[in-house]
C-alpha atoms as a PDB file:
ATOM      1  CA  UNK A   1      75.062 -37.494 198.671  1.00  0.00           C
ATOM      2  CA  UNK A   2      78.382 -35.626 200.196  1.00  0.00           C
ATOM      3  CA  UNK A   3      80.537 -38.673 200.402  1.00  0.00           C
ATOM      4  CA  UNK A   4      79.811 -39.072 196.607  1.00  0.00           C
ATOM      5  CA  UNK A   5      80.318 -35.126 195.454  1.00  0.00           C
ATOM      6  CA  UNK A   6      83.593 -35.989 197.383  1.00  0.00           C
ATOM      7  CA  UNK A   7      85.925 -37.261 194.782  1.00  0.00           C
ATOM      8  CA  UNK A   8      85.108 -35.228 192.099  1.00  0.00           C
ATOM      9  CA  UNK A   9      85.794 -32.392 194.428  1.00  0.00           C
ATOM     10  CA  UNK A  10      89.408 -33.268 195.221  1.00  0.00           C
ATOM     11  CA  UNK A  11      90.195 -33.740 191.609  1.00  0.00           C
ATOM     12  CA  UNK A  12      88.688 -30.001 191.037  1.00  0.00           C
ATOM     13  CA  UNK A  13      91.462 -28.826 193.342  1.00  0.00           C
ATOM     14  CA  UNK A  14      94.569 -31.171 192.101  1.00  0.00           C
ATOM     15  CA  UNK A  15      93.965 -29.650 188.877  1.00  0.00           C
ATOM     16  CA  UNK A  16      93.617 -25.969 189.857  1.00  0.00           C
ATOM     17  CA  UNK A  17      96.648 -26.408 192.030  1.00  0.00           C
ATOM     18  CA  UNK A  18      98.453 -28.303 189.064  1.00  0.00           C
ATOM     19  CA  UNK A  19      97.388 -25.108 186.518  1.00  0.00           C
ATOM     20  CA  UNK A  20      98.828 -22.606 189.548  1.00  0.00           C
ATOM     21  CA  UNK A  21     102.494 -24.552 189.127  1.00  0.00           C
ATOM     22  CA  UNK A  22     102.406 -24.429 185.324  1.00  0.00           C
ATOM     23  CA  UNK A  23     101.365 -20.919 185.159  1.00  0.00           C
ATOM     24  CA  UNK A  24     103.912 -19.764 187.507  1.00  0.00           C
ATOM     25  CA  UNK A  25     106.819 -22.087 185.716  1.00  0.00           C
ATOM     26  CA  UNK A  26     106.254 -20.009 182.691  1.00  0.00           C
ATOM     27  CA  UNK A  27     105.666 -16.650 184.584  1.00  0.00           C
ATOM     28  CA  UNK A  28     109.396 -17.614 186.171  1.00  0.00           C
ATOM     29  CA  UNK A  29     110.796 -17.940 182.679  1.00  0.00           C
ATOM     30  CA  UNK A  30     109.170 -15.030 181.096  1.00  0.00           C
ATOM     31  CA  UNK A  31     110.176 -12.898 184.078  1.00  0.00           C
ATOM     32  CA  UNK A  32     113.729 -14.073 183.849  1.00  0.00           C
ATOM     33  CA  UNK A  33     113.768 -13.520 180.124  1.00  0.00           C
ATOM     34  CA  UNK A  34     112.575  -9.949 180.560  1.00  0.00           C
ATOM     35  CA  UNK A  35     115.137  -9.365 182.931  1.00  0.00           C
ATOM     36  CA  UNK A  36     117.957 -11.027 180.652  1.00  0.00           C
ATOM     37  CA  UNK A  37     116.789  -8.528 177.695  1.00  0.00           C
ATOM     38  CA  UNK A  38     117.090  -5.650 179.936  1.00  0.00           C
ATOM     39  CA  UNK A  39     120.767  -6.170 180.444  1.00  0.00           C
ATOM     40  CA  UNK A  40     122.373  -3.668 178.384  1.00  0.00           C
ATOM     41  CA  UNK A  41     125.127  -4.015 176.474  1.00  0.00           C
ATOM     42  CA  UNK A  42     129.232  -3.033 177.084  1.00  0.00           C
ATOM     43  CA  UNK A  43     132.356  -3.034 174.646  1.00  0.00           C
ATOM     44  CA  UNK A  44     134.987  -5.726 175.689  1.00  0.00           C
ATOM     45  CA  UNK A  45     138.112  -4.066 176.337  1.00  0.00           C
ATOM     46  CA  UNK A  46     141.445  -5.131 175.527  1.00  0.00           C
ATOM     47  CA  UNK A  47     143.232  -6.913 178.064  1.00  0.00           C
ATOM     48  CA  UNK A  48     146.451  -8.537 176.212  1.00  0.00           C
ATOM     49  CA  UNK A  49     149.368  -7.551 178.104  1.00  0.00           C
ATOM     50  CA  UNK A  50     147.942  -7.007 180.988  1.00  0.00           C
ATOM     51  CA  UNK A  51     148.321  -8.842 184.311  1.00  0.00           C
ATOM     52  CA  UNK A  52     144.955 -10.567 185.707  1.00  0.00           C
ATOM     53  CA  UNK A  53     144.842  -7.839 188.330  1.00  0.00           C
ATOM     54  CA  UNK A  54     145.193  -5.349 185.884  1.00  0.00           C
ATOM     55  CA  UNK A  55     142.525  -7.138 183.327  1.00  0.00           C
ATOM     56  CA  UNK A  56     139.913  -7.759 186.553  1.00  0.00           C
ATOM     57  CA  UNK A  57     140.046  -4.074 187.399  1.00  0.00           C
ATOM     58  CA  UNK A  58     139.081  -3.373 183.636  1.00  0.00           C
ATOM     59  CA  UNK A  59     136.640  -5.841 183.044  1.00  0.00           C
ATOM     60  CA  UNK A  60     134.681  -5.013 186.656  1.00  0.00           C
ATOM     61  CA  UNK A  61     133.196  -1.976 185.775  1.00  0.00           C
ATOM     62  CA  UNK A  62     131.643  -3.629 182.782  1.00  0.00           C
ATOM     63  CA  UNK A  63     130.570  -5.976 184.855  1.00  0.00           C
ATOM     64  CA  UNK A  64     132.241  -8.702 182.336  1.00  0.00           C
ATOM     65  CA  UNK A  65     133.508 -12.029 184.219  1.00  0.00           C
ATOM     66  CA  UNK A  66     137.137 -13.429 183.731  1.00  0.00           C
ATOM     67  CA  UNK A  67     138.461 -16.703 182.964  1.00  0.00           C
ATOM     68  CA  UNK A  68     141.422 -18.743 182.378  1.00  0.00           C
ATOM     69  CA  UNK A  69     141.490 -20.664 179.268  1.00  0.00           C
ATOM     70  CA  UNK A  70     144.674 -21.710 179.182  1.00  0.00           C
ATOM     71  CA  UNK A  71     148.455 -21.425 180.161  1.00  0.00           C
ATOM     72  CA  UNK A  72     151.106 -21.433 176.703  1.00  0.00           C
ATOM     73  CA  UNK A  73     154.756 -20.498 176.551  1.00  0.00           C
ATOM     74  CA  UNK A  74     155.508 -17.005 174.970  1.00  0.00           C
ATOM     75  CA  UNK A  75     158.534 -15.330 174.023  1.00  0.00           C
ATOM     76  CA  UNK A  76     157.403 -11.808 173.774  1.00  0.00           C
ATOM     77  CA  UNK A  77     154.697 -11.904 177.060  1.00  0.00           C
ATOM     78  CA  UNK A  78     156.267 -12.088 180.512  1.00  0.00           C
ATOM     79  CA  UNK A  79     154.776 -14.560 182.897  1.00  0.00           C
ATOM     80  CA  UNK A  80     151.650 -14.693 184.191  1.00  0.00           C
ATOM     81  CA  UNK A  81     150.642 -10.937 181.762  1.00  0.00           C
ATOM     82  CA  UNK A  82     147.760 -12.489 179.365  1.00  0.00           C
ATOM     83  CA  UNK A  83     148.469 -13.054 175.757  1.00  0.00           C
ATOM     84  CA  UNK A  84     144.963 -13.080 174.023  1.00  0.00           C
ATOM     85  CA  UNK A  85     141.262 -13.404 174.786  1.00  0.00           C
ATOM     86  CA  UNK A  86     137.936 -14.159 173.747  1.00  0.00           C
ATOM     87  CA  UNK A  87     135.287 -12.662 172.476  1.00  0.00           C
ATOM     88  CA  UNK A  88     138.240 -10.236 170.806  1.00  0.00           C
ATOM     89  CA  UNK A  89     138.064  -6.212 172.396  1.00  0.00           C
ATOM     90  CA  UNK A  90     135.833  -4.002 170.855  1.00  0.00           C
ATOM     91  CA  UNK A  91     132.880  -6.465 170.393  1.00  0.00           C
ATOM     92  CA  UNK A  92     130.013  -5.267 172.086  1.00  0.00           C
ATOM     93  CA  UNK A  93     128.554  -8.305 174.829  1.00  0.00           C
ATOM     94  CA  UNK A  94     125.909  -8.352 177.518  1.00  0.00           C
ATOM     95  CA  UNK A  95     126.892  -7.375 180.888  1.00  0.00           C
ATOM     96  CA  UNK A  96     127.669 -10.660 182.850  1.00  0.00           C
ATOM     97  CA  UNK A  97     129.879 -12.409 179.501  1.00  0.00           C
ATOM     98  CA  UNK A  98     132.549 -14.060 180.306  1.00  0.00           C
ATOM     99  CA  UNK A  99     135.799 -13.332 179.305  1.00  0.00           C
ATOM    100  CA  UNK A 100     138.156 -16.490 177.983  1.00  0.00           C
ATOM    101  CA  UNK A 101     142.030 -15.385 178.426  1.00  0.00           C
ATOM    102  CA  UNK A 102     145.466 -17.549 177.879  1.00  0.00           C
ATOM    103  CA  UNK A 103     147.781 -16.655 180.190  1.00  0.00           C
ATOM    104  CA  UNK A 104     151.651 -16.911 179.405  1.00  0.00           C
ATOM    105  CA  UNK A 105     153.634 -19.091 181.019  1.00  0.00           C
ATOM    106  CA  UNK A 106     156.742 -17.106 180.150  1.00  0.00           C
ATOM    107  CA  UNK A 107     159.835 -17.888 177.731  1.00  0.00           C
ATOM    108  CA  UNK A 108     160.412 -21.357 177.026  1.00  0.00           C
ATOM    109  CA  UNK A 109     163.923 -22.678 178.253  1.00  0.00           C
ATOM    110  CA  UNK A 110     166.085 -25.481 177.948  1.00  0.00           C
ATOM    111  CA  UNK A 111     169.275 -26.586 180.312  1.00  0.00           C
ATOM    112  CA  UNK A 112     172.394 -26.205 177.799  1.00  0.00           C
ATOM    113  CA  UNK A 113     174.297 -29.660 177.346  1.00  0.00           C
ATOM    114  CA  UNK A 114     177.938 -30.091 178.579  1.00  0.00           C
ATOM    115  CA  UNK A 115     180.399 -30.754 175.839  1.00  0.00           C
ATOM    116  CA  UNK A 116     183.723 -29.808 178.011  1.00  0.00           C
ATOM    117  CA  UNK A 117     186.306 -32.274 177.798  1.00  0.00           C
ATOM    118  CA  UNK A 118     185.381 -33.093 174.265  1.00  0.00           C
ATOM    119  CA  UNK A 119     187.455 -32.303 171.538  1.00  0.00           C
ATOM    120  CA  UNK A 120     186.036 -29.282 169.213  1.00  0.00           C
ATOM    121  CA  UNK A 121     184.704 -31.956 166.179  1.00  0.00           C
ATOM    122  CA  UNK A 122     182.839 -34.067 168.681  1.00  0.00           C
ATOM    123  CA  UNK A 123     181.203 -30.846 170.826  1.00  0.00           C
ATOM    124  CA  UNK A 124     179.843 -29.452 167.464  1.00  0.00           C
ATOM    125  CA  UNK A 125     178.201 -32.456 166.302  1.00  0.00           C
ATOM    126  CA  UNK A 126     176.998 -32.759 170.059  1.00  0.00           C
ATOM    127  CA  UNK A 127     175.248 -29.366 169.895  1.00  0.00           C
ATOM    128  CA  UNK A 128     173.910 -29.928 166.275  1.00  0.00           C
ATOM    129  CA  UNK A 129     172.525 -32.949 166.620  1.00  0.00           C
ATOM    130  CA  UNK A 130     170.377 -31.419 169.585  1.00  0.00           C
ATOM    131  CA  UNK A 131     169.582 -28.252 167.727  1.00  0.00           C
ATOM    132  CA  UNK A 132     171.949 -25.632 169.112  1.00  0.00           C
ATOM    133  CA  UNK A 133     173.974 -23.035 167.466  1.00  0.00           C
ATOM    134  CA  UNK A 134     177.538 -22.859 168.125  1.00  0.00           C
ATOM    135  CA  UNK A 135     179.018 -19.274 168.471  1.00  0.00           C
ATOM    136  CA  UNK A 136     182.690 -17.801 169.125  1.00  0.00           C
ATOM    137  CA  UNK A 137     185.238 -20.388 169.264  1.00  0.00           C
ATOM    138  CA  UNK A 138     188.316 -19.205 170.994  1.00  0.00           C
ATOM    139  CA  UNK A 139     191.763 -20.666 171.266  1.00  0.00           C
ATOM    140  CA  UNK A 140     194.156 -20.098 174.128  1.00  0.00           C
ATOM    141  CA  UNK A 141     197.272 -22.087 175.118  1.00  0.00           C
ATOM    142  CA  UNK A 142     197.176 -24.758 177.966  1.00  0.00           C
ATOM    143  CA  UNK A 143     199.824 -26.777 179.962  1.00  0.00           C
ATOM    144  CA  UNK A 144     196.381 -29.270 180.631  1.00  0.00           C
ATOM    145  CA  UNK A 145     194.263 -29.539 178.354  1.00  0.00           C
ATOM    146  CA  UNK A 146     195.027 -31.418 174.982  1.00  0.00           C
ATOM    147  CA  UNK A 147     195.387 -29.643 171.658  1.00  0.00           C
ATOM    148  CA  UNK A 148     191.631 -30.011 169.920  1.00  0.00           C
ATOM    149  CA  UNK A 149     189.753 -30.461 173.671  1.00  0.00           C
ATOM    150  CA  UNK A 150     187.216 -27.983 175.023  1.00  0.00           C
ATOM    151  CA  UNK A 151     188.508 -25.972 178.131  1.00  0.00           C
ATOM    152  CA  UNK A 152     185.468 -24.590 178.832  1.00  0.00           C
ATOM    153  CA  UNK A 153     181.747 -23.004 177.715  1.00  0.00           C
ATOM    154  CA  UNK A 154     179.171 -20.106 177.764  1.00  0.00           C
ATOM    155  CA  UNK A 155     176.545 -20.331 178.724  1.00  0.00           C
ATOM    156  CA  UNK A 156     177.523 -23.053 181.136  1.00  0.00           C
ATOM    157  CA  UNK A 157     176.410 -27.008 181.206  1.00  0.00           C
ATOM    158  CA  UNK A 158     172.834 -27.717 182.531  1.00  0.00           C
ATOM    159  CA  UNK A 159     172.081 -23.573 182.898  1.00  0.00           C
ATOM    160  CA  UNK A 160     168.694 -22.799 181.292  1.00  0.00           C
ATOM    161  CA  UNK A 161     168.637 -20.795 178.644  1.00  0.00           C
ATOM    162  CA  UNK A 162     166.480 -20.025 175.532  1.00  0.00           C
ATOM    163  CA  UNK A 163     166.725 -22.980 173.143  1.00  0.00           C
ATOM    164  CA  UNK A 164     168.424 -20.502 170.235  1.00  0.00           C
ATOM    165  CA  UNK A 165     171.008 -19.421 172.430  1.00  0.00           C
ATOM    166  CA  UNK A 166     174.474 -19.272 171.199  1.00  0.00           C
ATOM    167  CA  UNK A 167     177.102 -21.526 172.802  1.00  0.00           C
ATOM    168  CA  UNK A 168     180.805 -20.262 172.918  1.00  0.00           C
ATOM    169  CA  UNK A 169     183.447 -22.376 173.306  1.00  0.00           C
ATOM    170  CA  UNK A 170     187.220 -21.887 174.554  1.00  0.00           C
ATOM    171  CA  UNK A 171     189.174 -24.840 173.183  1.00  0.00           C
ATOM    172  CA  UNK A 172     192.985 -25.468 174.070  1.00  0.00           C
ATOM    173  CA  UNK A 173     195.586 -24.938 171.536  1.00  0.00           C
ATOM    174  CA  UNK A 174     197.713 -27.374 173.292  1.00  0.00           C
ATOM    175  CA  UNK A 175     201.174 -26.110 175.227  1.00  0.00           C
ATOM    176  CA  UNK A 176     202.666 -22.648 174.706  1.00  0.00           C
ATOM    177  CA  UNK A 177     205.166 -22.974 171.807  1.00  0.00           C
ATOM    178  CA  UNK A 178     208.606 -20.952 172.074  1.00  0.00           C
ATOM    179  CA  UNK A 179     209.442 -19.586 168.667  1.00  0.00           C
ATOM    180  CA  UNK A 180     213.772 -20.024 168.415  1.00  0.00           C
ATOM    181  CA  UNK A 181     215.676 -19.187 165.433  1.00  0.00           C
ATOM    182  CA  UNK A 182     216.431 -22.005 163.156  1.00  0.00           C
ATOM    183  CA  UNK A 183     220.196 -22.795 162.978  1.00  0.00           C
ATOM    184  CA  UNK A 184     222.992 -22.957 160.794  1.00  0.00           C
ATOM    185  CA  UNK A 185     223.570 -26.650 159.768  1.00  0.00           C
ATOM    186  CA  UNK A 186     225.386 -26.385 156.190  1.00  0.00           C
ATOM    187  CA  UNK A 187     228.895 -28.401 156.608  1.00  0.00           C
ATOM    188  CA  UNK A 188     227.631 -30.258 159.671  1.00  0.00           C
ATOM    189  CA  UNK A 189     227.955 -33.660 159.950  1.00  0.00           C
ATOM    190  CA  UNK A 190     224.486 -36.135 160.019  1.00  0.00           C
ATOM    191  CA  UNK A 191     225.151 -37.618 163.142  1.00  0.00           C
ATOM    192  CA  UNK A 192     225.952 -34.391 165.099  1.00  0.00           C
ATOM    193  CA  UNK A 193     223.155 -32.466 163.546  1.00  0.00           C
ATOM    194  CA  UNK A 194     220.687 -35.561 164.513  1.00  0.00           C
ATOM    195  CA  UNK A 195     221.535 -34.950 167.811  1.00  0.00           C
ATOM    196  CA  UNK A 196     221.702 -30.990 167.580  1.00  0.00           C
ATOM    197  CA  UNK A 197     217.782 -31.734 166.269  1.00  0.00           C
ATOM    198  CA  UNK A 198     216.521 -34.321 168.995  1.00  0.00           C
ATOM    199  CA  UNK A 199     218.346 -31.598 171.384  1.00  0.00           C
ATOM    200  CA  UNK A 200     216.120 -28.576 170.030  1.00  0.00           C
ATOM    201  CA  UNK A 201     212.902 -30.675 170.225  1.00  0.00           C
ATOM    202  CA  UNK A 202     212.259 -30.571 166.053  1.00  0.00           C
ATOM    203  CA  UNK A 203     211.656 -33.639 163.910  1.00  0.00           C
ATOM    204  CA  UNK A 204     213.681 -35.200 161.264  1.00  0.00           C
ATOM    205  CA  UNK A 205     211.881 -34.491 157.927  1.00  0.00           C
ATOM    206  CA  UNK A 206     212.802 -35.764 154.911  1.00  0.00           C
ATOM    207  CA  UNK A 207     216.489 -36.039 154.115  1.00  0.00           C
ATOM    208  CA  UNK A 208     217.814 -36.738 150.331  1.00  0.00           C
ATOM    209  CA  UNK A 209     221.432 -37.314 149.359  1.00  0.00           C
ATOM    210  CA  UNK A 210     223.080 -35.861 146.873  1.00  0.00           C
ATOM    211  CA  UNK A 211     226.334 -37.664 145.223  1.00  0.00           C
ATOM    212  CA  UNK A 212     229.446 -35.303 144.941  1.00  0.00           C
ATOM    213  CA  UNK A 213     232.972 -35.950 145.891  1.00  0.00           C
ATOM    214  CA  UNK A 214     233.144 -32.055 147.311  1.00  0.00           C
ATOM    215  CA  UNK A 215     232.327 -33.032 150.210  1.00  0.00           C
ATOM    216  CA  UNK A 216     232.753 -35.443 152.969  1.00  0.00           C
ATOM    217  CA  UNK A 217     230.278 -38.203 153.338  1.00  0.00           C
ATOM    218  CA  UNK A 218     227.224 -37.140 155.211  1.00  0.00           C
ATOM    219  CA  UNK A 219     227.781 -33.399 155.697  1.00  0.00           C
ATOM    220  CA  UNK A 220     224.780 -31.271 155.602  1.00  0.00           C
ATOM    221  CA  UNK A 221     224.748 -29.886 152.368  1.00  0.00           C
ATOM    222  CA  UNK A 222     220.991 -28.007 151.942  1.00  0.00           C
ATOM    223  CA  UNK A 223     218.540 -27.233 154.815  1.00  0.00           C
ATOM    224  CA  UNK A 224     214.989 -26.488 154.884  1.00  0.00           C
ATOM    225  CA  UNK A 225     213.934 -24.443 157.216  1.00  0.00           C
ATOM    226  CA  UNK A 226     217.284 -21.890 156.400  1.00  0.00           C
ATOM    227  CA  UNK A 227     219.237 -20.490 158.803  1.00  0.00           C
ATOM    228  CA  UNK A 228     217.577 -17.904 160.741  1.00  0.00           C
ATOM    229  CA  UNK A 229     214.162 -18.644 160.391  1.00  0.00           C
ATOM    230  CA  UNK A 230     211.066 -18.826 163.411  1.00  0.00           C
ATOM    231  CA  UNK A 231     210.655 -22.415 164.351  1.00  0.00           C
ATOM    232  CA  UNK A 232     208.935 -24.383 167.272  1.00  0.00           C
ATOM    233  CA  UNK A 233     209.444 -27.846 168.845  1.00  0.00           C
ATOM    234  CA  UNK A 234     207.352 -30.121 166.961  1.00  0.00           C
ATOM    235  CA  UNK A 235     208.755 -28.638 163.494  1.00  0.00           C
ATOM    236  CA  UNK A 236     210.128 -30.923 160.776  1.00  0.00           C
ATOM    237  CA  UNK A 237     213.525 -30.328 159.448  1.00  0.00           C
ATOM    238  CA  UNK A 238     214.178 -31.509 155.559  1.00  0.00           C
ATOM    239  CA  UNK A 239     217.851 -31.885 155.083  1.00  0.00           C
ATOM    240  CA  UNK A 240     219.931 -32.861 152.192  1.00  0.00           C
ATOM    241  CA  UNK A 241     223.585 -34.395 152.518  1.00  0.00           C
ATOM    242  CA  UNK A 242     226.308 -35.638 150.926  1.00  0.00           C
ATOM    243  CA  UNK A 243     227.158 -39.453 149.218  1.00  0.00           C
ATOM    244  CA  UNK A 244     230.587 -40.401 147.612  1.00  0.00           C
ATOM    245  CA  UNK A 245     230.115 -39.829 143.870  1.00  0.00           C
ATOM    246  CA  UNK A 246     231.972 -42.621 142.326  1.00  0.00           C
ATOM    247  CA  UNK A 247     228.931 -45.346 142.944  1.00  0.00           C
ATOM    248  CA  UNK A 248     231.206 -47.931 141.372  1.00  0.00           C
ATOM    249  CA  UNK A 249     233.891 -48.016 143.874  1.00  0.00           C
ATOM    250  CA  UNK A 250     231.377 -47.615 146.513  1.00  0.00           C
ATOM    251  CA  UNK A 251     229.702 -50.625 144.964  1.00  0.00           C
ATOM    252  CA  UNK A 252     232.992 -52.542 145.433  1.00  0.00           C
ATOM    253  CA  UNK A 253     233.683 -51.695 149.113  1.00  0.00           C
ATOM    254  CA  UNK A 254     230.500 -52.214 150.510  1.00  0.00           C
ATOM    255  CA  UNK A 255     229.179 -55.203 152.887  1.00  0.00           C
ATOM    256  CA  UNK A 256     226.546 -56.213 155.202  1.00  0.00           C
ATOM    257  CA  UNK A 257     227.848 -56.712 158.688  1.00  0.00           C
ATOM    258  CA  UNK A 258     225.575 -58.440 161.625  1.00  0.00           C
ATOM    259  CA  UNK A 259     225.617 -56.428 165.057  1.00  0.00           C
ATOM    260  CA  UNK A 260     224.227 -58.749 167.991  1.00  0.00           C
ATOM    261  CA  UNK A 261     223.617 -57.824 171.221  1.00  0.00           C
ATOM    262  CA  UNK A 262     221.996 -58.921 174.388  1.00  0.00           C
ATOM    263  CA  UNK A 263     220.592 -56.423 177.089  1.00  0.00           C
ATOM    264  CA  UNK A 264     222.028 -57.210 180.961  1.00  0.00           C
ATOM    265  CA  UNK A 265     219.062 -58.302 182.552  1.00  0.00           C
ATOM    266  CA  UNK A 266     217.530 -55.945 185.269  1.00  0.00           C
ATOM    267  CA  UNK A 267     214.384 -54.274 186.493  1.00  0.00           C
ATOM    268  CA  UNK A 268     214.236 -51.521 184.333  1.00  0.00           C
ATOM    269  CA  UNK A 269     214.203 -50.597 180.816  1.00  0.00           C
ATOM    270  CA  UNK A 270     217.433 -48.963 179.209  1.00  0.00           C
ATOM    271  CA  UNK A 271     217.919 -46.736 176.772  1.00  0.00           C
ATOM    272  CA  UNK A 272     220.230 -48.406 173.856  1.00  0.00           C
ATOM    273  CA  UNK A 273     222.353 -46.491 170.926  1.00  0.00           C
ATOM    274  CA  UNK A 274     224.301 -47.854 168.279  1.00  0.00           C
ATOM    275  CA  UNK A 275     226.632 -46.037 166.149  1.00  0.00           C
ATOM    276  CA  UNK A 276     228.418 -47.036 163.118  1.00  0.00           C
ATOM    277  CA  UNK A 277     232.006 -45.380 161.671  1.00  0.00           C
ATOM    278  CA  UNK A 278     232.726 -46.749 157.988  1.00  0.00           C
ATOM    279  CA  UNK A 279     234.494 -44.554 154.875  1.00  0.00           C
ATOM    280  CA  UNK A 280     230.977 -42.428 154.609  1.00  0.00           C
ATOM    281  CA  UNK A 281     231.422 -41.020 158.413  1.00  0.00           C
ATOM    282  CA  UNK A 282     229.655 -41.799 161.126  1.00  0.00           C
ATOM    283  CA  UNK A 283     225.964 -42.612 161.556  1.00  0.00           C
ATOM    284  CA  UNK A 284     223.344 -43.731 164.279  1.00  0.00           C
ATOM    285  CA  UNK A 285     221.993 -46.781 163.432  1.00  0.00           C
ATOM    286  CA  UNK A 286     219.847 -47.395 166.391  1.00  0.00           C
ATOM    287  CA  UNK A 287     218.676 -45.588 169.510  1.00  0.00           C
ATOM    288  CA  UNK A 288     215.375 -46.479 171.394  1.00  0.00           C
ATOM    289  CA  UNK A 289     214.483 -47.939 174.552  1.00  0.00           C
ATOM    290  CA  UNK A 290     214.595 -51.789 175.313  1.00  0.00           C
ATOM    291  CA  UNK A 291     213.577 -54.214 178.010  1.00  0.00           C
ATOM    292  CA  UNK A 292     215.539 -55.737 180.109  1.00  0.00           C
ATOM    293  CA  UNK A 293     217.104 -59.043 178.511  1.00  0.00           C
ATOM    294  CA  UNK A 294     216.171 -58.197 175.110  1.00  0.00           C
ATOM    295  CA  UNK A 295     218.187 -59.250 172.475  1.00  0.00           C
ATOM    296  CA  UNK A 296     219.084 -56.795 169.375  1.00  0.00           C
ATOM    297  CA  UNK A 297     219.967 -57.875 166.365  1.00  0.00           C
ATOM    298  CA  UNK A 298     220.732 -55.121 163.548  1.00  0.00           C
ATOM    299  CA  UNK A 299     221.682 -55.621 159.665  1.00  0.00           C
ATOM    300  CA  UNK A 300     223.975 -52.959 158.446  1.00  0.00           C
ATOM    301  CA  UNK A 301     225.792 -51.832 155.190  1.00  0.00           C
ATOM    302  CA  UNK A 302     229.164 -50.720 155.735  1.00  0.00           C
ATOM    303  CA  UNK A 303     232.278 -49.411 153.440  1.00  0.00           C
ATOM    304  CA  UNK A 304     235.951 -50.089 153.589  1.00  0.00           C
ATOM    305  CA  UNK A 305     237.219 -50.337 157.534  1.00  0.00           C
ATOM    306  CA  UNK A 306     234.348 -49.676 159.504  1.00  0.00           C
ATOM    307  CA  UNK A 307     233.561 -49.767 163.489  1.00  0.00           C
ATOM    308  CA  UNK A 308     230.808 -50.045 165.552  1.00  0.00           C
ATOM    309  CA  UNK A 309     229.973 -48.108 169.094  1.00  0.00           C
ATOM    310  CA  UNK A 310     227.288 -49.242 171.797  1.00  0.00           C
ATOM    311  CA  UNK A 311     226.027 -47.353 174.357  1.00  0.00           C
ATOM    312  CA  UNK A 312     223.361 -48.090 177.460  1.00  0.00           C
ATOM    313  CA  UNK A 313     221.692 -45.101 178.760  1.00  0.00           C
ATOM    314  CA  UNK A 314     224.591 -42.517 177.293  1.00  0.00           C
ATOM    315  CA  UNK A 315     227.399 -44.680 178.630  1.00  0.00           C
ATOM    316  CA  UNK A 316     230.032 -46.300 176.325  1.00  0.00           C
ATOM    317  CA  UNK A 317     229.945 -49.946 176.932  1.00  0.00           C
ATOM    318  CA  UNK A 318     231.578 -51.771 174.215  1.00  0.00           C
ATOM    319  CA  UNK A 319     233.510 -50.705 170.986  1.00  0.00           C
ATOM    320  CA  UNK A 320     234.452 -53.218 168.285  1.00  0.00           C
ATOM    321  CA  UNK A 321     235.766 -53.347 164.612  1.00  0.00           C
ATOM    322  CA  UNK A 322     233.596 -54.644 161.708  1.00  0.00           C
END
């Protein structure tokens, strides 16, 4: 009779031991529950601005937790100082919460591009194109540096900086100029004031003539600028002379006249001039620099007796009639 009462005896105690387990299961949780709704409740301070340390020390009292959320760029927090959080201060939490922060990573910069060596048109399109903001733009003279070109920059190439930053640029103005005053020229003769020109570094402008029989062919009659007046190599000079005023007779003495000549052969280049003498003075007809061997052929007007002058590199070496 035991070894039947046997089984159903063990199956008594499986399922008391099985009821103990549940029961305690939900005693664990009800226990735990209790102790959860006997936390009491705290107010979330405010910890933006603050460094960790500074936000641990106020949220441990509390007994509030902290975390980091996340890690952004800010132009106004300084690094590692914490720029919001959540749940937001004041709202009353359980002791234990967690706190959720973003912590800044600091101001955002950029390394500044080099436009030095550029000329000012191509630097700004450089820095607009790549969203900066040019500043000052200062001019100052240099014996190096072409006119237009950039000597130099603020802030300097490949510096970080923040990416609204103002870049100043000193561009050359090209060489110092010397300011002279302008000279007399009225009753000079074209040729000699060509030279006096070339001689004083200024450019031939425009030159008109003017018929009169006042005056002798090709004097300097008008000049612009006057006498007297600030100039600077580089400067053009307008001139006006005079032209025999009978255009008739002038008509009836002019001719074209060939002028050939062949450079002596060498290793150099030389530096030819031609000058022509006819009844309306005398006139440079051609002066530039020529290989060696080259041949020059020139077509000239002359009036009435006329002859002709050659010279290699300022010396005199041949003189002929027309």
């Amino acid at each position: 009779m035991a070894n039947e009462n046997t089984p159903t005896h063990w199956g008594k105690l499986f399922f008391s031991f099985l009821g103990i387990i549940i029961f305690a299961v939900f005693l664990g949780f009800f226990i735990a529950g209790a102790i959860i709704s006997q936390k009491k409740k705290v107010e979330i301070p405010d910890v933006a601005g603050q460094s960790v340390v500074d936000a641990l020390e106020a949220l441990n009292p509390k007994k509030l937790n902290l975390q980091i959320a996340e890690k952004a760029f800010d132009s106004v927090i300084p690094r590692d100082y914490i720029i919001s959080q959540y749940p937001a201060p004041g709202e009353e939490v359980k002791e234990g919460r967690i706190i959720r922060v973003v912590i800044s990573r600091g101001i955002m910069q950029t390394k500044v591009p080099n436009v030095e060596n550029t000329n000012l048109r191509e630097a700004q399109g450089i820095l607009k194109r790549e969203g900066w903001t040019v500043g000052r733009i200062a001019f100052v003279s240099s014996a190096y540096a072409e006119d237009g070109k950039v000597i130099s920059q603020t802030p300097r190439p490949d510096s970080d900086v923040l990416p609204d930053s103002k870049i100043n640029l000193l561009v050359s103005s090209g060489k110092e100029k010397y300011y002279f005053y302008m000279p007399d020229l009225i009753g000079k003769n074209i040729v000699e004031t060509k030279k006096l020109i070339k001689s004083l570094a200024l450019v031939e402008g425009e030159i008109k003539e003017e018929k009169t029989n006042d005056w002798e062919n090709g004097t300097i009659l008008e000049q612009n600028p006057q006498a007297g007046y600030m100039v600077s190599y580089g400067d053009p000079v307008d001139l006006k002379i005079s032209v025999p005023g009978d255009s008739e007779v002038k008509a009836e003495k002019e001719r074209q006249v060939f002028i050939v000549y062949s450079v002596p052969a060498g290793l150099v280049d030389r530096v030819i001039k031609v000058e022509v003498l006819d009844d309306r003075g005398s006139r440079e007809e051609l002066n530039r620099t020529v290989k060696p061997s080259e041949r020059i052929n020139l077509d000239v007007k002359v009036t009435g007796e006329a002859k002709m002058k050659i010279f290699l590199d300022g010396e005199l070496i041949e003189e002929k009639e027309l």
